[in-house]
C-alpha atoms as a PDB file:
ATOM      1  CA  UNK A   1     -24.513  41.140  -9.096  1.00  0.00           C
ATOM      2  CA  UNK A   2     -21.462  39.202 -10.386  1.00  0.00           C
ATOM      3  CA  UNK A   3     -18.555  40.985 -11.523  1.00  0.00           C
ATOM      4  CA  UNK A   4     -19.404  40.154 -15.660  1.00  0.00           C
ATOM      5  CA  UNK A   5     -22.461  41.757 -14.980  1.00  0.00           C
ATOM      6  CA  UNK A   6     -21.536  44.845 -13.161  1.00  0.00           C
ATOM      7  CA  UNK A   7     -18.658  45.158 -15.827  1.00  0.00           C
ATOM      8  CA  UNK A   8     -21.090  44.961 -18.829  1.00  0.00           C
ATOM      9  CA  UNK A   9     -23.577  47.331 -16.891  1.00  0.00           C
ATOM     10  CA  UNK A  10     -20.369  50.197 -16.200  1.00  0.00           C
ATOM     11  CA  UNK A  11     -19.319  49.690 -19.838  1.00  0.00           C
ATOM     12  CA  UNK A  12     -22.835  50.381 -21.647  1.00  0.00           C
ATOM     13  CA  UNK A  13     -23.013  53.372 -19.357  1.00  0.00           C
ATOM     14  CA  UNK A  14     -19.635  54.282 -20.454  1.00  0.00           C
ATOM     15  CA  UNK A  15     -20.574  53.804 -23.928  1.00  0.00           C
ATOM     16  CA  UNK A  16     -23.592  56.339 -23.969  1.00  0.00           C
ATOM     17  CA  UNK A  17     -21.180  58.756 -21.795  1.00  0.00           C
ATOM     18  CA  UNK A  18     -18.337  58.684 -24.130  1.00  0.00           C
ATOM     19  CA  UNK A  19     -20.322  58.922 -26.821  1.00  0.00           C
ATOM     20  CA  UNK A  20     -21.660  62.636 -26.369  1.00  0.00           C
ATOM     21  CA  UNK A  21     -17.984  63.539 -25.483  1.00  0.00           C
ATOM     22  CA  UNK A  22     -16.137  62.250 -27.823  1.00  0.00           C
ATOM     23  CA  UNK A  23     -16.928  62.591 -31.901  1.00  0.00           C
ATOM     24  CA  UNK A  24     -17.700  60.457 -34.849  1.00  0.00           C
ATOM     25  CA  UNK A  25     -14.190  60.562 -35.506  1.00  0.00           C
ATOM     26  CA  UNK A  26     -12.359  59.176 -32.259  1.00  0.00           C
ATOM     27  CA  UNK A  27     -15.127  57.323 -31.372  1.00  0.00           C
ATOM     28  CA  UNK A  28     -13.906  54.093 -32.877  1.00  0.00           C
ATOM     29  CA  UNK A  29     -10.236  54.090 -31.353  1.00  0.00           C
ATOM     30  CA  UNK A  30     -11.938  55.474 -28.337  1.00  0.00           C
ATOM     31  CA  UNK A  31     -14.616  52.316 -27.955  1.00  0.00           C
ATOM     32  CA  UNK A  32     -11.656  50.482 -28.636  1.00  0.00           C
ATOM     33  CA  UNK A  33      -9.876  51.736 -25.640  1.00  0.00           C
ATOM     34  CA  UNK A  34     -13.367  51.369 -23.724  1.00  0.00           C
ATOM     35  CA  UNK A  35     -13.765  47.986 -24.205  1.00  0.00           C
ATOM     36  CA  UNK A  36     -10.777  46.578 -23.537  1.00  0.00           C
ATOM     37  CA  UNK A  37     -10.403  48.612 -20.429  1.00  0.00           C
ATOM     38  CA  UNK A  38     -13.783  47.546 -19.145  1.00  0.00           C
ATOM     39  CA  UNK A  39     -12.325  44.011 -20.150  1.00  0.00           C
ATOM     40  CA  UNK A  40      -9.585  44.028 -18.120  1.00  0.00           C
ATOM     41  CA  UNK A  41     -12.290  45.992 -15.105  1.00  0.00           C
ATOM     42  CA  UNK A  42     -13.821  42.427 -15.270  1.00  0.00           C
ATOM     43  CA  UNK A  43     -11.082  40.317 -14.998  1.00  0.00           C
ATOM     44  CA  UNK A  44      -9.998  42.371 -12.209  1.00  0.00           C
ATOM     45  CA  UNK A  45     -13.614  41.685 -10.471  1.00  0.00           C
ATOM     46  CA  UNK A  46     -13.407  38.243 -11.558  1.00  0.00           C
ATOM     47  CA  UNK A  47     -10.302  37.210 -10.016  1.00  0.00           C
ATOM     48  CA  UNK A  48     -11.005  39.184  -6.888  1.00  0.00           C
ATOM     49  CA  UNK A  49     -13.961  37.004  -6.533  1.00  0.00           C
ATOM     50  CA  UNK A  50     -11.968  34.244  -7.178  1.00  0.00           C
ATOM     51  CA  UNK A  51      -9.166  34.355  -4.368  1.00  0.00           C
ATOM     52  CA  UNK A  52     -12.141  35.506  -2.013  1.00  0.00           C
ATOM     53  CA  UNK A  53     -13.423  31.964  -2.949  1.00  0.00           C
ATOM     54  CA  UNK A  54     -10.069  30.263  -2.774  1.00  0.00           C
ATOM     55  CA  UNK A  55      -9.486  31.650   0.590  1.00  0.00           C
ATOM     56  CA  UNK A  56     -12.940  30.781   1.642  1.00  0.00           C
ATOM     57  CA  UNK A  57     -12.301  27.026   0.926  1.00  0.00           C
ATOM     58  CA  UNK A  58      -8.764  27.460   2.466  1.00  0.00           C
ATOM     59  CA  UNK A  59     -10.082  28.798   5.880  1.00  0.00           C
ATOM     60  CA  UNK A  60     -12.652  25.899   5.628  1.00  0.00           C
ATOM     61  CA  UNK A  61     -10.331  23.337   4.993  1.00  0.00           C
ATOM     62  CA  UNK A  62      -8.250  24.622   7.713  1.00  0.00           C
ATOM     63  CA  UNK A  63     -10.678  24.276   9.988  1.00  0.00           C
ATOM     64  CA  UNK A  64     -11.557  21.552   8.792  1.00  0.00           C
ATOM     65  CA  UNK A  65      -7.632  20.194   9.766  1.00  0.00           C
ATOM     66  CA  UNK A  66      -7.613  21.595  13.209  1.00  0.00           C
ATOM     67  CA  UNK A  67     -11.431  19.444  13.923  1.00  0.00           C
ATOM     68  CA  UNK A  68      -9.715  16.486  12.492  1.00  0.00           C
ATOM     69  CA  UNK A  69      -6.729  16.934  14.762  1.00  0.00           C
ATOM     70  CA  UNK A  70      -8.932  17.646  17.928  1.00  0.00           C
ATOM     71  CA  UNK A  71     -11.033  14.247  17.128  1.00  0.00           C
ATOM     72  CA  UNK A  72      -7.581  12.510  16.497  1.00  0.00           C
ATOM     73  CA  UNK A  73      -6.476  13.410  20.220  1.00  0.00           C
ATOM     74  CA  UNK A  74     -10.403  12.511  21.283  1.00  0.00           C
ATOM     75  CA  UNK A  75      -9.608   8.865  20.225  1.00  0.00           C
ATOM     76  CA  UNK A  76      -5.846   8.552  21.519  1.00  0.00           C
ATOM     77  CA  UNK A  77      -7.512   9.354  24.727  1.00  0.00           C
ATOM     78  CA  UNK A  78      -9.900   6.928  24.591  1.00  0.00           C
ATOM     79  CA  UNK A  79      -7.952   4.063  23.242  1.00  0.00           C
ATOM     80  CA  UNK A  80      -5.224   4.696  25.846  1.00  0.00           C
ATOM     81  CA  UNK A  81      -8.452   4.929  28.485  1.00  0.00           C
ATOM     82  CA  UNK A  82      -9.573   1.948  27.199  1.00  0.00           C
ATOM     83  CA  UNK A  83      -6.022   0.327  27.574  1.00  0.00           C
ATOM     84  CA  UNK A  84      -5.606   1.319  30.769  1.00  0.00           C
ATOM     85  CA  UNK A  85      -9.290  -0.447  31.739  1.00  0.00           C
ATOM     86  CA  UNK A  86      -8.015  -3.666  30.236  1.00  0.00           C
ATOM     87  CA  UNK A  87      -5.022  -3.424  32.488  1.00  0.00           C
ATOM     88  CA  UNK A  88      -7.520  -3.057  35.561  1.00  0.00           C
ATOM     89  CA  UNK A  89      -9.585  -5.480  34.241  1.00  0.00           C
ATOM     90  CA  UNK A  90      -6.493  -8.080  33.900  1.00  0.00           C
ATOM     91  CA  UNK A  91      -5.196  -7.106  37.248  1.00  0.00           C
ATOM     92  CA  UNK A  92      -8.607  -7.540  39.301  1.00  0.00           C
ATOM     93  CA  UNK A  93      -9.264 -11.196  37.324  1.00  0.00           C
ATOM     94  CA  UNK A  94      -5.911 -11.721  38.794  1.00  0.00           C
ATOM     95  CA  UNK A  95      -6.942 -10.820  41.950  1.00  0.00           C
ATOM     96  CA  UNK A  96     -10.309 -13.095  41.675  1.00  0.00           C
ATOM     97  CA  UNK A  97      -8.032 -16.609  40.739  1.00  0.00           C
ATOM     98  CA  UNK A  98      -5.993 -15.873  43.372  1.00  0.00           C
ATOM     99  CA  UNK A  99      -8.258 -15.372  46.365  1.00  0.00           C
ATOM    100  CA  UNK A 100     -10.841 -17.922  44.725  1.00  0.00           C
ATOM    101  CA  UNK A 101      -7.573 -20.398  45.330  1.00  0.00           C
ATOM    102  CA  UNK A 102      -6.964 -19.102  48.925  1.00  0.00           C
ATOM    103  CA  UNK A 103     -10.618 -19.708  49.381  1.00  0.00           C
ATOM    104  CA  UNK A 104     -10.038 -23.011  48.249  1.00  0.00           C
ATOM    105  CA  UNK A 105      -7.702 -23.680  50.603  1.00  0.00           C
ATOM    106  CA  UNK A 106      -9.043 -22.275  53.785  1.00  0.00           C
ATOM    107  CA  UNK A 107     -11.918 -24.320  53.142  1.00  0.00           C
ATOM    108  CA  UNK A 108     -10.120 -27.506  53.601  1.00  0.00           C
ATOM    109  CA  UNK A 109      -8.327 -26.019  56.330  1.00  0.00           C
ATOM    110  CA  UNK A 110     -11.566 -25.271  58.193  1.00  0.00           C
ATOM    111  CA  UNK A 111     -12.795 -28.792  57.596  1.00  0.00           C
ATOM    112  CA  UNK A 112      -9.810 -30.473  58.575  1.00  0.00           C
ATOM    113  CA  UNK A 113      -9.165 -27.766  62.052  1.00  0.00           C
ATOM    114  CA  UNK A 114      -9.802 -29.525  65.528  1.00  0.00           C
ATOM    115  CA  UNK A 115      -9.307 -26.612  67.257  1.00  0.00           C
ATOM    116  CA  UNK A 116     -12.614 -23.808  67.548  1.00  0.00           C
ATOM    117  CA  UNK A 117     -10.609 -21.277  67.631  1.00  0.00           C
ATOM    118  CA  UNK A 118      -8.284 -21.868  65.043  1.00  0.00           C
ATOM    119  CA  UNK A 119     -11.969 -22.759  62.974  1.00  0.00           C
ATOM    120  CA  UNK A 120     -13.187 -19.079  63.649  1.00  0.00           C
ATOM    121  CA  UNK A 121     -10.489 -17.017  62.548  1.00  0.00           C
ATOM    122  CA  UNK A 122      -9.850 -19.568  59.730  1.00  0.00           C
ATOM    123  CA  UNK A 123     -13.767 -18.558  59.023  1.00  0.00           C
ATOM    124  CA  UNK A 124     -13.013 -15.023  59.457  1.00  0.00           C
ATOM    125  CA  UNK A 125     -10.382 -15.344  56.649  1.00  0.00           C
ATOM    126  CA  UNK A 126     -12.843 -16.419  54.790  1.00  0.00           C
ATOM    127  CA  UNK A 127     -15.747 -14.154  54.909  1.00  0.00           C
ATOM    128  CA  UNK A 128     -12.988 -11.562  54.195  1.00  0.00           C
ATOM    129  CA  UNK A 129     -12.009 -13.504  51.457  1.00  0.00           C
ATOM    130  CA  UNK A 130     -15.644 -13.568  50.160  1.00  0.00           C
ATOM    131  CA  UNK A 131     -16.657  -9.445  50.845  1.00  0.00           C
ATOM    132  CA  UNK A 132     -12.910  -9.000  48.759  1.00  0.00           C
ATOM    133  CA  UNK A 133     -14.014 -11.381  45.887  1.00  0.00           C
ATOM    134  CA  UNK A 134     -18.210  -9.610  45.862  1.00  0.00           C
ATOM    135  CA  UNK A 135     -16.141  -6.123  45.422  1.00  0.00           C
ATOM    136  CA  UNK A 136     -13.886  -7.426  43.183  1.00  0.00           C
ATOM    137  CA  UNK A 137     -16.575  -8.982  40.751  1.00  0.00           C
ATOM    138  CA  UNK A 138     -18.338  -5.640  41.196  1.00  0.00           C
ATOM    139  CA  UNK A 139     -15.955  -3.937  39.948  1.00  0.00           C
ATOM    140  CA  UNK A 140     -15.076  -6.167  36.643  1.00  0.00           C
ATOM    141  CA  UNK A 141     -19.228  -5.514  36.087  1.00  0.00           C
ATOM    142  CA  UNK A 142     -18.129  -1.483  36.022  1.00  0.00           C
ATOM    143  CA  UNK A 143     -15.221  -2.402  33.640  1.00  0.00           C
ATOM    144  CA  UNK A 144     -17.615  -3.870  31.885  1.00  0.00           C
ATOM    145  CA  UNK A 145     -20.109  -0.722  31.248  1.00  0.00           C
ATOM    146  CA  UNK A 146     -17.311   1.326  31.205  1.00  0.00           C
ATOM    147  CA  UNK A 147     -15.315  -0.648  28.294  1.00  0.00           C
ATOM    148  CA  UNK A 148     -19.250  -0.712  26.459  1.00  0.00           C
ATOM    149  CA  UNK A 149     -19.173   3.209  26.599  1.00  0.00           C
ATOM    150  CA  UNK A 150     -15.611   3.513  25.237  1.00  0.00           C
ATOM    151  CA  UNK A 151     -15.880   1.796  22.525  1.00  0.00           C
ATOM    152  CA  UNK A 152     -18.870   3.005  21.408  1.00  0.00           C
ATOM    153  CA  UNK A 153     -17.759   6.336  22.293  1.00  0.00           C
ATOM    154  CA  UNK A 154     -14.683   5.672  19.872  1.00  0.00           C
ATOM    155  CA  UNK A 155     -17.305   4.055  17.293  1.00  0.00           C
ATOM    156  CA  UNK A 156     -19.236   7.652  17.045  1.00  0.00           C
ATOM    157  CA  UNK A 157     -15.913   9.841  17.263  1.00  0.00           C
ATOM    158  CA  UNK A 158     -14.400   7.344  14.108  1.00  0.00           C
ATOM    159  CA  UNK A 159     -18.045   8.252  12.387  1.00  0.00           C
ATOM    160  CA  UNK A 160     -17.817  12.149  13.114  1.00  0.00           C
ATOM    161  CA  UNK A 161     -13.721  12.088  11.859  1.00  0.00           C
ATOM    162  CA  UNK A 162     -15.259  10.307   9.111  1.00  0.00           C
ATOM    163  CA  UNK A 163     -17.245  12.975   8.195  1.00  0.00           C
ATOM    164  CA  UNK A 164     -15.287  15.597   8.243  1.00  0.00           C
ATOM    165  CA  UNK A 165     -12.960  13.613   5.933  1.00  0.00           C
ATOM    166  CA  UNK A 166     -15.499  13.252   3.803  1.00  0.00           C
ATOM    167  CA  UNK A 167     -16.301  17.104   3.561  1.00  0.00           C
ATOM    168  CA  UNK A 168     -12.581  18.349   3.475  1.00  0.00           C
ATOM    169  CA  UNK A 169     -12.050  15.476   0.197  1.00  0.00           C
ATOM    170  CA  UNK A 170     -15.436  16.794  -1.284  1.00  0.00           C
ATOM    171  CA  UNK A 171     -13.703  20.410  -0.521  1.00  0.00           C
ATOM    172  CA  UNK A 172     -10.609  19.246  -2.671  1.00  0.00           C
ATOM    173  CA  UNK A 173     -12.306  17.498  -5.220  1.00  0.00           C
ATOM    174  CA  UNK A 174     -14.193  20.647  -5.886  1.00  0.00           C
ATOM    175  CA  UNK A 175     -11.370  23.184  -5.947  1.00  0.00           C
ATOM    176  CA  UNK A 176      -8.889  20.792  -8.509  1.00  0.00           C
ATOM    177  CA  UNK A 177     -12.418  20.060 -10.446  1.00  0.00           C
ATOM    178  CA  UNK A 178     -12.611  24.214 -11.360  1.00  0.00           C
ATOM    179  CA  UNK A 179     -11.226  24.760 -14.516  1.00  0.00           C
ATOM    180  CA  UNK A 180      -7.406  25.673 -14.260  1.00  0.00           C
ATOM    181  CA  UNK A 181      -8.364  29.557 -15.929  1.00  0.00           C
ATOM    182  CA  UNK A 182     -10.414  29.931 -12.688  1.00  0.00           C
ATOM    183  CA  UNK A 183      -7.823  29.180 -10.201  1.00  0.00           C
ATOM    184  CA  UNK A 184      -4.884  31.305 -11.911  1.00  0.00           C
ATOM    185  CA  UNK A 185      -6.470  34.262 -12.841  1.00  0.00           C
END
């Protein structure tokens, strides 16, 4: 029952109360006195009802703030997660060139060595040189997943903040929409 309502129902009940009490001759004044009493009952109700409303929306909305921070935090981590992959990823290609150019040149060196010896651990070298690159390349395929679920974790956390955004303006919007005489009283 809203508060108009309960306040009409109290003051008809009033009414038919005050009535046998009171006679024919105060009961004008008296009615008077009813009315605006019950009156100022329902504003009372009403306005009650409104800051339990208004605080409502304000706990929302503040709740609203704190998700928003928490997903803000979400996505510095992962951009700085994803930054930090890039760097490994920049590093190991690093890596790749520059053993791919020693490779280079123990090659020649194998196929210009006399000497067996010299030929084997030259070869050696180089099968070391080719397990280092295989883990190495490995490894820039994991970056590669890896950066794929970042950034589409980072997609889905931008469409959740998003959301929320959405709700906490649709929040606003509707509390500065309310007339002003609902908000004041």
């Amino acid at each position: 029952m809203r508060a108009s309502q309960f306040g009409a129902c109290v003051a008809a009940f009033l009414c038919l109360s005050f009535t046998s009490v009171v006679g024919q001759d105060g009961l004008e004044d008296g009615l008077k006195a009813l009315v605006q009493s019950m009156n100022r009952f329902v504003k009372v109700l009403e306005r009650q009802e409104q800051e339990r409303a208004t605080e409502s929306g304000l706990r929302r909305v503040g709740l609203a703030v704190q998700i928003l921070d928490i997903r803000a935090r979400q996505q510095e981590a992962l951009q700085k997660e994803l930054r930090s992959l890039e760097d490994q990823e920049q590093r190991t290609n690093g890596y790749i060139a520059s053993n791919e150019s020693k490779m280079e040149n123990l090659k020649e060196q194998i196929s210009e060595s006399v000497d067996e010896t010299n030929r084997l651990e030259l070869e050696a070298k180089k099968n070391d040189i080719v397990i280092y690159l295989e883990i190495n390349k490995k490894r820039l395929q994991h970056f590669a997943q890896r950066r794929v679920d970042l950034e589409n974790r980072l997609i889905e956390g931008e469409r959740l903040t998003a959301e929320v955004e959405d709700i906490v303006e649709s929040w606003l919007e509707d509390s500065q929409s309310r007339p002003s005489s609902q908000r004041r009283e």
